[in-house]
Protein backbone atom coordinates (compact mmCIF):
# COMPACT_ATOMS: atom_id res chain seq x y z
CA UNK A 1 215.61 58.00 35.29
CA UNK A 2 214.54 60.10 32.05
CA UNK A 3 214.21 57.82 29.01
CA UNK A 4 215.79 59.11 25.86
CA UNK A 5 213.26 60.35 23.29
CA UNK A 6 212.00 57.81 20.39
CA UNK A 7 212.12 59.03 16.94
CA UNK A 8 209.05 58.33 14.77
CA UNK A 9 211.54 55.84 12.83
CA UNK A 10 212.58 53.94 15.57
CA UNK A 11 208.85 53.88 16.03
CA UNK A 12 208.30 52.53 12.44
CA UNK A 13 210.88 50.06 12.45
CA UNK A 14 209.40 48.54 15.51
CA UNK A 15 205.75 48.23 14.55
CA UNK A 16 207.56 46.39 11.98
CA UNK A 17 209.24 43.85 13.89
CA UNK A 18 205.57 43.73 16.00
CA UNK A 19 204.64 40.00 16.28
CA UNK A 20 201.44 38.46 17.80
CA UNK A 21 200.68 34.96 17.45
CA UNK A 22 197.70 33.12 19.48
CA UNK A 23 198.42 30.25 21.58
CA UNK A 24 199.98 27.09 19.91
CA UNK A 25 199.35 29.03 17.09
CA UNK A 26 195.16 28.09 17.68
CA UNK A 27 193.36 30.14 15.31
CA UNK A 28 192.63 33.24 16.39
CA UNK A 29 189.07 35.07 16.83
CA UNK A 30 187.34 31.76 18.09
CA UNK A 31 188.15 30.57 14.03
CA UNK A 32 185.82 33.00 12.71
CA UNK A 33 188.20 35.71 10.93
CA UNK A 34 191.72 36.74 11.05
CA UNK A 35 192.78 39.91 13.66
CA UNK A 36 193.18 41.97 10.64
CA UNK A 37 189.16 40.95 9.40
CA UNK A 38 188.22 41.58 12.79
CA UNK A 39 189.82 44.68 13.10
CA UNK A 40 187.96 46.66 9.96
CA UNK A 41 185.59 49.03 10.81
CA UNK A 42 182.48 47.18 9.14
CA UNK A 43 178.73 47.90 9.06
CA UNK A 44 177.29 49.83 11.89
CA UNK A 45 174.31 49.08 14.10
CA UNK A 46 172.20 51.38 12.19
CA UNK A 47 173.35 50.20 8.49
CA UNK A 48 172.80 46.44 9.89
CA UNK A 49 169.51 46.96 10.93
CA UNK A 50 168.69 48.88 7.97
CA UNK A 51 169.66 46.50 5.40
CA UNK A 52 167.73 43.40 7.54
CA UNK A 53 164.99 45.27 7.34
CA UNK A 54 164.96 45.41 3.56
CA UNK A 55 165.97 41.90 3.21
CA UNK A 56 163.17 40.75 5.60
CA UNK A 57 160.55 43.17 4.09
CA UNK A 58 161.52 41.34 0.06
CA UNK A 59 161.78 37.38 2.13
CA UNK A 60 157.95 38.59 3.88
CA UNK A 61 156.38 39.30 -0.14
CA UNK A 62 158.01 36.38 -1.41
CA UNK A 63 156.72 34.25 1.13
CA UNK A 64 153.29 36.08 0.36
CA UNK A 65 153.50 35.67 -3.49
CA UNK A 66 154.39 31.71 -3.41
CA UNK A 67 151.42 30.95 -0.87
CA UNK A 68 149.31 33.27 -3.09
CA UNK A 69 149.89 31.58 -6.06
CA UNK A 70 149.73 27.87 -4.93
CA UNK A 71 146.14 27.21 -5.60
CA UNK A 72 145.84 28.19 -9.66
CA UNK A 73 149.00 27.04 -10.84
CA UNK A 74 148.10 23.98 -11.97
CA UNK A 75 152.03 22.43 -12.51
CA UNK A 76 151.46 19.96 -9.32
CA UNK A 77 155.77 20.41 -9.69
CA UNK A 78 155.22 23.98 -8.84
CA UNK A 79 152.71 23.67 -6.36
CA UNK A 80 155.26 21.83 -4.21
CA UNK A 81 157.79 23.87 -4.70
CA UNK A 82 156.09 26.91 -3.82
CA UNK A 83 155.45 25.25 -0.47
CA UNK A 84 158.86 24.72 0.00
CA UNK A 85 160.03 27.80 -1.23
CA UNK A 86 157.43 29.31 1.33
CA UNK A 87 158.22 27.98 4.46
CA UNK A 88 162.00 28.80 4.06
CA UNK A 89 161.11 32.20 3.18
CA UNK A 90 159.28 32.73 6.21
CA UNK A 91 161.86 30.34 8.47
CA UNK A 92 164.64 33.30 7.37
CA UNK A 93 162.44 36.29 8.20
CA UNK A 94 161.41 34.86 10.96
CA UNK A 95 165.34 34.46 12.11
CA UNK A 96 165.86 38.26 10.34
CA UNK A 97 162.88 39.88 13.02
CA UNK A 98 164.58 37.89 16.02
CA UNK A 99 168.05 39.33 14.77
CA UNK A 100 166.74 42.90 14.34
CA UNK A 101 164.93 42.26 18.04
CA UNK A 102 168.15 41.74 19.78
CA UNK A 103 170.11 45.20 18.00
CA UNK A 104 167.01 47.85 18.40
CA UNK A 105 164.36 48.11 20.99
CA UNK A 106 160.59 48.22 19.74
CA UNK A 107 159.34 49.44 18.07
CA UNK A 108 161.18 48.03 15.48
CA UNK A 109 159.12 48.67 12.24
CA UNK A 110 159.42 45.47 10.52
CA UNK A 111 155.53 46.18 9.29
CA UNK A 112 156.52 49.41 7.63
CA UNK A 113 157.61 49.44 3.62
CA UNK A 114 161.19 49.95 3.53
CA UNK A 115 160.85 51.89 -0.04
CA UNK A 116 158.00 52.46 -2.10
CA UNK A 117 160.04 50.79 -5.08
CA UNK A 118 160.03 48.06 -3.91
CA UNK A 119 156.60 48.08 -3.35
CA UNK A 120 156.12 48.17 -6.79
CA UNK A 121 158.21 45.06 -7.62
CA UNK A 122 156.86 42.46 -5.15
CA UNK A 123 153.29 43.75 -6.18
CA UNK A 124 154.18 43.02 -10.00
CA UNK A 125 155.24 39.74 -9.19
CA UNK A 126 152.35 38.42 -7.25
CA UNK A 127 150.16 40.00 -9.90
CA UNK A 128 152.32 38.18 -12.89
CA UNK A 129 149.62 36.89 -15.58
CA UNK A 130 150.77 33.58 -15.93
CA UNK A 131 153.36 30.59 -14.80
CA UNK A 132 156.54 32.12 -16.66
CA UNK A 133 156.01 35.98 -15.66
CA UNK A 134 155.84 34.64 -12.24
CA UNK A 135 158.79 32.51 -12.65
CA UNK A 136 161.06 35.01 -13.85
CA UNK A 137 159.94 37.32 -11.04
CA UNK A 138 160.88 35.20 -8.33
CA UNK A 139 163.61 33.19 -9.54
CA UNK A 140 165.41 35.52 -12.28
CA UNK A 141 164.80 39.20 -10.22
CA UNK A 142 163.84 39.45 -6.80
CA UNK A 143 165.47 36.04 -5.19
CA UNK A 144 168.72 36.87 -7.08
CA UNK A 145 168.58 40.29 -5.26
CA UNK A 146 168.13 38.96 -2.28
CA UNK A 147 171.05 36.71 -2.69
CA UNK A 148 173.16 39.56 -3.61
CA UNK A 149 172.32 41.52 -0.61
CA UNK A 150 173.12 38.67 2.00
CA UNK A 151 176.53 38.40 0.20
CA UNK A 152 177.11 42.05 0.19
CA UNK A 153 176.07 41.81 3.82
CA UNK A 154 179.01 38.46 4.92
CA UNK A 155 181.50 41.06 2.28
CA UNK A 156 180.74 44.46 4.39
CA UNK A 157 180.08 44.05 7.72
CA UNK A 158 182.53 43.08 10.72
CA UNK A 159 183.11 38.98 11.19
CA UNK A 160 183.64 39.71 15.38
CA UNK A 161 180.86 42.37 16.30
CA UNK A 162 178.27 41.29 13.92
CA UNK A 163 179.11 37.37 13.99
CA UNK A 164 175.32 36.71 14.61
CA UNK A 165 173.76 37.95 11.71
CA UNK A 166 176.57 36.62 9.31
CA UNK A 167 175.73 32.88 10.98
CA UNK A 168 171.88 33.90 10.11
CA UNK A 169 173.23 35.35 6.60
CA UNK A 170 175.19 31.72 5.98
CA UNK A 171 172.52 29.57 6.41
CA UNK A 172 169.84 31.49 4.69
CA UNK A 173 172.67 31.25 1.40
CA UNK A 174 172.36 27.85 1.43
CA UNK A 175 168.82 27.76 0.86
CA UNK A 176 168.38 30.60 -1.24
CA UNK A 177 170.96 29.19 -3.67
CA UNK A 178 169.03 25.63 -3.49
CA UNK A 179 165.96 28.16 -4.32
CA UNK A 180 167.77 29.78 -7.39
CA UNK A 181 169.15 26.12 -8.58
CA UNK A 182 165.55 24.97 -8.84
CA UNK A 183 164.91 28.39 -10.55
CA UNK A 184 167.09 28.06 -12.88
CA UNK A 185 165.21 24.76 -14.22
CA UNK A 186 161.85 25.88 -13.99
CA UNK A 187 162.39 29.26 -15.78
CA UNK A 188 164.41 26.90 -18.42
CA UNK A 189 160.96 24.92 -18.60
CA UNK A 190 159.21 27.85 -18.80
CA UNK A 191 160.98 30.63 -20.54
CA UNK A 192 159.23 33.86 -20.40
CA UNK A 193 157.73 35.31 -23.71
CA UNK A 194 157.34 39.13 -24.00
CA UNK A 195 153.94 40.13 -24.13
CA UNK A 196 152.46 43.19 -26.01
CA UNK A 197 151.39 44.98 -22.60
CA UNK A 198 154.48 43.79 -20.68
CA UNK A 199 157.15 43.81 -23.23
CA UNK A 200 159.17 45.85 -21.28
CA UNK A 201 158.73 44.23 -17.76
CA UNK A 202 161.77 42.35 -17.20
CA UNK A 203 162.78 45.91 -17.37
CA UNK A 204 160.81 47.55 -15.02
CA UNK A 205 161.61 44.61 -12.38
CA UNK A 206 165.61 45.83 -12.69
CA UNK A 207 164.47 49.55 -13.11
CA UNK A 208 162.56 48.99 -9.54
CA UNK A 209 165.45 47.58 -8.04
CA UNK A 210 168.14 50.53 -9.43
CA UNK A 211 165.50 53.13 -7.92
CA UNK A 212 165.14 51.37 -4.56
CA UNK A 213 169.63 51.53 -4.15
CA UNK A 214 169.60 48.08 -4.78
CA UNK A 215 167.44 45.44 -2.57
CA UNK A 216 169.44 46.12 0.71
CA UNK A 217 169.62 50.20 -0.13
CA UNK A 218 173.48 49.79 -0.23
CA UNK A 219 174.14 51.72 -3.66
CA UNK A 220 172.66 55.18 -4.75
CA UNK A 221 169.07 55.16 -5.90
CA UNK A 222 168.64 55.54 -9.67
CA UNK A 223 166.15 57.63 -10.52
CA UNK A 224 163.34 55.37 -13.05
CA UNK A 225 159.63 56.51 -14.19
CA UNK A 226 158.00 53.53 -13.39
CA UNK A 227 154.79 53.01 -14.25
CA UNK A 228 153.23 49.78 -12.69
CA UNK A 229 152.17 47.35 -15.66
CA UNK A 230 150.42 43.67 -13.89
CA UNK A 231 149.84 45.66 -10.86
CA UNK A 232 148.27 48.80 -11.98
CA UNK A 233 144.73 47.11 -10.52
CA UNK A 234 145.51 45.40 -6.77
CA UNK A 235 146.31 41.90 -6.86
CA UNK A 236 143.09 39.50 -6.51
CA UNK A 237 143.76 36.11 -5.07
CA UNK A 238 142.37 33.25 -7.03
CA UNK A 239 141.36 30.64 -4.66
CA UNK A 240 140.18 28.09 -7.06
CA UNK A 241 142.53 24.62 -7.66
CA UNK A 242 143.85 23.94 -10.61
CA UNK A 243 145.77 21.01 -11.86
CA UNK A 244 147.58 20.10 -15.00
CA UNK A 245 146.56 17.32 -17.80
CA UNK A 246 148.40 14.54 -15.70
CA UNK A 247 145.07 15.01 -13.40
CA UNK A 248 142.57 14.29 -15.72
CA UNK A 249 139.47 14.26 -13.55
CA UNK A 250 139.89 15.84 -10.76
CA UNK A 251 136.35 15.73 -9.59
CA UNK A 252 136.52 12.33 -9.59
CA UNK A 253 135.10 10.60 -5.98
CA UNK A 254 134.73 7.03 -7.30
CA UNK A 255 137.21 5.40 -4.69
CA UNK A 256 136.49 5.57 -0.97
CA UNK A 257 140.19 4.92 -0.12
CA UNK A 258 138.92 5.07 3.80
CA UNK A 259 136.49 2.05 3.51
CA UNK A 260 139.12 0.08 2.13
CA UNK A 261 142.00 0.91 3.95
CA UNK A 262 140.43 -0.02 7.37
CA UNK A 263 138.58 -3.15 6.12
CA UNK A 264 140.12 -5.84 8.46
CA UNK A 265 139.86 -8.73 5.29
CA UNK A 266 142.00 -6.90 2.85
CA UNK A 267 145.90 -7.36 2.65
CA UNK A 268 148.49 -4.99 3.48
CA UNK A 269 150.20 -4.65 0.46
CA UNK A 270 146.86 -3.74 -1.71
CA UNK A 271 146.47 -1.08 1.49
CA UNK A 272 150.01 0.65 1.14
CA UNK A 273 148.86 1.33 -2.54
CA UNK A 274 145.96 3.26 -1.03
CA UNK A 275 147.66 5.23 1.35
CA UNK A 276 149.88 6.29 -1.69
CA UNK A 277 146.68 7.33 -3.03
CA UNK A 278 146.11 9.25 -0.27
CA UNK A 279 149.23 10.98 0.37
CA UNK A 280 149.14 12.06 -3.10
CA UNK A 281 145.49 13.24 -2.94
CA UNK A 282 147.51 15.80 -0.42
CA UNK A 283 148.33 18.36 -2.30
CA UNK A 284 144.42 19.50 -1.90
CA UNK A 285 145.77 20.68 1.50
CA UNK A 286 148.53 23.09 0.44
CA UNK A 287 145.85 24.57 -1.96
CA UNK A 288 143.34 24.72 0.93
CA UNK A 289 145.54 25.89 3.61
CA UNK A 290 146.98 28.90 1.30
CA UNK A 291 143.34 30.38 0.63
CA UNK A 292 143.27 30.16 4.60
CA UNK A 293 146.78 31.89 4.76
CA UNK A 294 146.19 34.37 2.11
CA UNK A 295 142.24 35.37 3.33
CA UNK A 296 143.06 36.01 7.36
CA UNK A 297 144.69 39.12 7.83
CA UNK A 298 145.95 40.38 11.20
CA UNK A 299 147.38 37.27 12.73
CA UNK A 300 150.61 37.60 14.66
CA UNK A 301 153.64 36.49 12.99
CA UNK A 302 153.75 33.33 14.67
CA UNK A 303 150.72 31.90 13.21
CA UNK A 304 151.89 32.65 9.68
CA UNK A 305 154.84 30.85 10.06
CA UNK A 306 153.54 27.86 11.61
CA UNK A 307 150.49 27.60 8.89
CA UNK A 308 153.09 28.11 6.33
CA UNK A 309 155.44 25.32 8.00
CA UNK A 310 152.29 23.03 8.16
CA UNK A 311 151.37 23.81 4.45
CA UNK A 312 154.66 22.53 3.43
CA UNK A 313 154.75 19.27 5.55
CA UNK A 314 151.27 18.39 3.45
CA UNK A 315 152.93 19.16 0.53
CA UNK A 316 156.16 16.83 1.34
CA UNK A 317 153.24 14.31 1.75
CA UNK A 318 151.77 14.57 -1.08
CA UNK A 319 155.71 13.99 -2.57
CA UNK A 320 155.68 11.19 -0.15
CA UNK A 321 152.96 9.03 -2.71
CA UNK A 322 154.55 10.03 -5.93
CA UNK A 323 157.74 8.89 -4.60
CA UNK A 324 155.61 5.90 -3.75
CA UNK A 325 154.08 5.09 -6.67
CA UNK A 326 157.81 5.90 -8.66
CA UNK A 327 159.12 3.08 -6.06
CA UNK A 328 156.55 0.53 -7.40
CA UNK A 329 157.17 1.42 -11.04
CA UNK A 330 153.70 2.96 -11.41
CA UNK A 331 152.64 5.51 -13.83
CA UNK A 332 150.09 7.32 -10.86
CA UNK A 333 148.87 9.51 -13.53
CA UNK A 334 147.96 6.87 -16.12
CA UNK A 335 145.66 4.96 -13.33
CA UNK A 336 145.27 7.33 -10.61
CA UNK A 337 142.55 9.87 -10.12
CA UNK A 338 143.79 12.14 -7.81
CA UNK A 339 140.62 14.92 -7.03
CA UNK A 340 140.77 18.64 -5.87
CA UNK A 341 137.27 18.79 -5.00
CA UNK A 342 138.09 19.02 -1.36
CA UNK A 343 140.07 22.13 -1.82
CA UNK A 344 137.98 23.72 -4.34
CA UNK A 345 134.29 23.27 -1.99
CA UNK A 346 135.80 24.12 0.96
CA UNK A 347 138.12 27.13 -0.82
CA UNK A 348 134.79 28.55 -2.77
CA UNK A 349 131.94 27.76 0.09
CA UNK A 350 133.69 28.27 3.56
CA UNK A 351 135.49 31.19 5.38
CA UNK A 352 138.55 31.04 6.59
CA UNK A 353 137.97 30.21 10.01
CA UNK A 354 135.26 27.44 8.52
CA UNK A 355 138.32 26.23 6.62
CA UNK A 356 140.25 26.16 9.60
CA UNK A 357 137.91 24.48 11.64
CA UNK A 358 137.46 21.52 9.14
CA UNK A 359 141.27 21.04 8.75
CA UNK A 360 141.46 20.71 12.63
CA UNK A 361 138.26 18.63 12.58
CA UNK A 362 140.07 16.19 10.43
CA UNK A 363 143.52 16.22 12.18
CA UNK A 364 141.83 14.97 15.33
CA UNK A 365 140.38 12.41 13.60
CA UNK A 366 143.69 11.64 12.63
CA UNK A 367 144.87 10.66 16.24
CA UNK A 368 142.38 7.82 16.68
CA UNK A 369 143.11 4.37 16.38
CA UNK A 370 142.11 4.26 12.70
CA UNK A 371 144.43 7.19 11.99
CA UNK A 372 148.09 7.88 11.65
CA UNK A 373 149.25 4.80 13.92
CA UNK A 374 147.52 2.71 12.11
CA UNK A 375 148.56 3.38 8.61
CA UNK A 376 152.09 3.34 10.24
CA UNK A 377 151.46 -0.31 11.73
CA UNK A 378 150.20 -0.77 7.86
CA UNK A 379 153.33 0.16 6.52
CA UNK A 380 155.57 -1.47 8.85
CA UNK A 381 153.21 -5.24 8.77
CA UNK A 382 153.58 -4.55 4.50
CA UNK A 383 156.55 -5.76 2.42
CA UNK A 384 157.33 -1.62 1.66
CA UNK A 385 159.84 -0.99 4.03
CA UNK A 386 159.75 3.10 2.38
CA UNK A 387 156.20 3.00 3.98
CA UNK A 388 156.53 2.73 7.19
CA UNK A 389 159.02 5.46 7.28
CA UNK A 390 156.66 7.39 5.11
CA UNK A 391 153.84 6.68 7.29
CA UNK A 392 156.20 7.35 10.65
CA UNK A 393 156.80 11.01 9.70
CA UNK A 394 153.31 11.20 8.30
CA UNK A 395 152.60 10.47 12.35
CA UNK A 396 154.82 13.04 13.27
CA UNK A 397 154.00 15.57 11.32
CA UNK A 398 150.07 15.55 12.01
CA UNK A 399 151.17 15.37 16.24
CA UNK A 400 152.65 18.87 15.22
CA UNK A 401 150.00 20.07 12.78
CA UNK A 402 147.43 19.25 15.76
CA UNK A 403 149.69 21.73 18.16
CA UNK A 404 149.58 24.51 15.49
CA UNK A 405 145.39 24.04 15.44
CA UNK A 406 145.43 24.26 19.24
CA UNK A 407 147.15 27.07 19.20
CA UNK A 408 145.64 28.93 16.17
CA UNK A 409 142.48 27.76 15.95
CA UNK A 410 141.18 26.22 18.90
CA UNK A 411 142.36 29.19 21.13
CA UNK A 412 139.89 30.62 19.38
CA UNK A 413 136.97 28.59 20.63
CA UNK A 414 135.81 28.07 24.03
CA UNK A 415 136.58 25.00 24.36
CA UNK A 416 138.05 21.81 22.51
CA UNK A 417 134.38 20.11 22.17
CA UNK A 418 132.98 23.55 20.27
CA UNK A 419 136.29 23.58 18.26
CA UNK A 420 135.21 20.06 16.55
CA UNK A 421 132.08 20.61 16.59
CA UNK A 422 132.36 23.74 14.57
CA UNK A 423 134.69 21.87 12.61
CA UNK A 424 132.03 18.85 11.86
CA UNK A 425 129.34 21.22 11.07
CA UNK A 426 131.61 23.56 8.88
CA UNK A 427 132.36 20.22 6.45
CA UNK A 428 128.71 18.98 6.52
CA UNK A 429 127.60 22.69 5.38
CA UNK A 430 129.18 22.12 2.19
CA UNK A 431 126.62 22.50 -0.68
CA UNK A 432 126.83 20.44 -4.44
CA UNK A 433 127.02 17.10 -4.29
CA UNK A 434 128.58 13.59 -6.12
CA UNK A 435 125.42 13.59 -8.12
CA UNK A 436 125.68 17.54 -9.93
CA UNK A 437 128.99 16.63 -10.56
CA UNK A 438 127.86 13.65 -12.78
CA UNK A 439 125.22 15.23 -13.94
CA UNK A 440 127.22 18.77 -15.24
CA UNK A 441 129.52 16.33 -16.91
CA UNK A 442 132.63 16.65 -14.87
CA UNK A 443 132.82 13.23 -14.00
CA UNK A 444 131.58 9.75 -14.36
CA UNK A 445 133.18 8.64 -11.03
CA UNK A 446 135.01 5.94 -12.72
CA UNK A 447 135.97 3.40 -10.17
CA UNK A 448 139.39 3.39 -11.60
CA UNK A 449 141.17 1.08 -8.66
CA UNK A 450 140.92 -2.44 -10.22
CA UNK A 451 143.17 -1.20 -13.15
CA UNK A 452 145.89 0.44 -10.76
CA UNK A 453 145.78 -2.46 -8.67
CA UNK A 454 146.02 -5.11 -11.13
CA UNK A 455 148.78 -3.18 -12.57
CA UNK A 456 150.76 -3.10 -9.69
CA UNK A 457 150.38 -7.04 -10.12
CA UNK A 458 151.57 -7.20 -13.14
CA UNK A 459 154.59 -4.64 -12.13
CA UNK A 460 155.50 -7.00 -9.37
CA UNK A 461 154.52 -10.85 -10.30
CA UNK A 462 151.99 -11.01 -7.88
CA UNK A 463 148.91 -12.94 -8.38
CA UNK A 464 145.87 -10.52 -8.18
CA UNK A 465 143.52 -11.19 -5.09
CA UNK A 466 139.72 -10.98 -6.23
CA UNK A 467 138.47 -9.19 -3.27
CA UNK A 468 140.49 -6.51 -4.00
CA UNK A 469 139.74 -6.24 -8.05
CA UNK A 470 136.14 -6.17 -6.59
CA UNK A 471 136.26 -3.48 -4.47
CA UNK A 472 134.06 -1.02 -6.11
CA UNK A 473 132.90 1.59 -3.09
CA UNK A 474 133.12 5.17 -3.64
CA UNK A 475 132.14 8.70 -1.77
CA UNK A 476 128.66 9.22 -2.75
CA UNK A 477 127.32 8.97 0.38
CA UNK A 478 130.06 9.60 2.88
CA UNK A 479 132.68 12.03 3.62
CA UNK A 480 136.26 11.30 3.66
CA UNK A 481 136.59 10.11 7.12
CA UNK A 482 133.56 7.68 6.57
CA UNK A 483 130.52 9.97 8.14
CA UNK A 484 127.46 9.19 6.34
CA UNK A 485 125.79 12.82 4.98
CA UNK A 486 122.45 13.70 2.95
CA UNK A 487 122.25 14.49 -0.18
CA UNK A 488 123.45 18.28 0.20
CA UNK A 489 126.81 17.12 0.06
């Protein structure tokens, strides 16, 4: 039977009346957008893939620029921060290349320079001439960018189709605005002061960023003559440590914390004030491990993610003693001498790999039975209930850190056995010695450890055991993990 024709508004009238609810009125789109958000057109594959690519080129430099710069800054603040700020860098792009993986086959070009403008900017950040250049590079420019094109990105594209990336997008917001929060405090501490030869740079950061369409290439480019100020000369990486006045002498190697922490007659309390000495003598590995980071070129991706990952856990453990010694009420820089001389020989005498090997040398050393689980048994027999969960995650940490050396550094090798052996030779090769160092001046090697401890005494109303004021041995003829060496070291 014909139907009688419908008349465009009868047709109107009911789209109008059209009603579609979702069961029990659940929400609708698994929760994740309304029909009418899902239904836009959004960004396509191309665009998508496009804009990650931008995003993870500026998160790769970043990451680059705060390893980089770890070892010379000598704000101990900053150092850790930069570690931090690192590793969740590199955590994003890493989720970024798996993202752009899954929507293009390979090759997909994630090596390649997304725009020569932005070129420009990462290389005048890394190349910034002191602490508050560099601050307002990172924290008052290119992170802010970034931040704005993940936002543009959860704004633009479509909350069904491209529901992966926005989950990737979400999370890496959180951090980036923790990353901008702590910005905002150091670039307050350190405000940036126009110099004669960069007067204008603030200037050419933005002009890079108008010229480049924005970060994420989502605006017109802005045409800009810029002309490269910090960076005109490529950057060179400065691998020696550097510390602030709170470390006064830093080539100080008057107390063998080693000797006294595994001396069987000494109590455990006096020993969980060592290993706070030692935690906090950690930040010499985030200055060591960048110069390895920084120096190897050519690595897959994998390894610099899990070096950087590593270089932040010693970091958190260096945090882990000045939390310590805050816990105790003690002033760590009025009585502790926390040395870089670690860092600094084995950054200005050793390559890379030589750095490598002695890092994995010690880690190993680190799963005997005067290593991690002992300090942990330390903490736990002590009255500091904060160190044995200190020392627990220390444990934890170093069972990973000796994974990433297997599989960086030992792979290497041909076997295990060469691997520390390279790694015990590599330290003992070190030239310059306890002795120049008190001779040039740098140091006196002040046994300083009698005054901390009998400080924490006083601190606590504890009676002050003589042994321990007594204990007077230092490093002049040992190496941290107690081998005896010759007078080259």
């Amino acid at each position: 039977m014909p139907t009688a024709p419908v008349s465009p508004d009868q047709t109107q009238e009911d789209d109008q009346k059209f009603e579609y609810t979702s069961y029990r009125n659940l929400p609708p789109v698994a929760g994740i957008a309304s029909f009418e958000e899902a239904g836009k057109p959004g960004l396509s594959v191309e665009e998508s893939v496009s804009r990650l690519k931008r995003i993870h080129y500026a998160l790769l430099r970043l990451t680059e620029i705060f390893v980089a710069r770890i070892p010379a800054e000598p704000v101990y603040e900053l150092k850790t921060a930069f570690s931090l700020h690192a590793h969740l860098c590199a955590e994003h792009a890493d989720a970024i290349r798996k993202r752009v993986g899954e929507m293009r086959e390979p090759p997909l070009g994630l090596d390649k320079i997304p725009h020569p403008e932005l070129e420009i900017l990462f290389d005048e950040i890394i190349a910034a001439p002191d602490t508050p250049s560099l601050l307002l590079g990172i924290y008052k420019s290119s992170l802010p960018a970034i931040r704005d094109a993940l936002e543009r990105y959860r704004q633009e594209a479509n909350p069904l189709t491209d529901s992966p990336t926005l989950r990737l997008c979400r999370f890496a917001l959180l951090e980036v605005d923790d990353m901008l929060a702590y910005g905002q405090r150091a670039t307050a501490s350190f405000p940036f002061s126009q110099a004669p030869d960069g007067d204008q740079w603030p200037d050419l950061l933005a002009n890079c960023l108008a010229a480049a369409g924005r970060l994420d290439g989502s605006s017109p480019a802005i045409k800009h003559p810029n002309q490269r100020v910090y960076s005109k000369e490529p950057f060179k990486f400065d691998r020696e440590p550097r510390r602030d006045g709170r470390f006064p002498d830093p080539f100080n190697k008057g107390v063998n914390a080693e000797a006294f922490l595994y001396d069987e007659e000494m109590p455990e309390d006096a020993k969980v004030l060592m290993m706070l000495f030692k935690r906090l003598r950690e930040i010499d590995v985030p200055e060591m491990m960048a110069s390895i980071i920084t120096d190897t070129k050519g690595k897959p991706w994998e390894y610099y993610r899990d070096m950087i990952r590593q270089l932040w856990d010693e970091a958190r453990h260096a945090i882990m003693g000045e939390v310590g010694f805050f816990n105790l009420g003690i002033p760590w820089p009025e009585y502790v001498m926390v040395n870089f001389t670690w860092a600094r020989e084995l950054n200005l005498q050793l390559t890379p790999i030589e750095r490598h090997a002695v890092l994995y040398f010690i880690e190993q050393g680190l799963m005997s039975k005067t290593g991690k689980r002992y300090e942990w048994e330390v903490g736990r027999r002590s009255r500091f209930p904060f160190a044995a969960t200190f020392q627990d995650f220390d444990w934890a940490d170093e069972v990973l850190h000796s994974r990433i050396g297997r599989d960086w550094y030992v792979s290497e090798m041909t076997s295990q056995k060469e691997a520390i052996e390279y790694g015990d030779r590599s330290w003992s090769s070190i030239l310059g010695s306890w002795e120049s160092w008190k001779e040039q001046g740098l140091t006196s090697h002040r046994n300083w450890w009698p005054d901390l401890y009998q400080a924490y005494c006083k601190i606590s109303g504890t009676e002050p055991d003589p042994r321990v004021v007594a204990y007077s041995q230092n490093y002049k003829s040992s190496r941290d993990d107690l081998k005896e060496v010759g007078p080259s070291y």
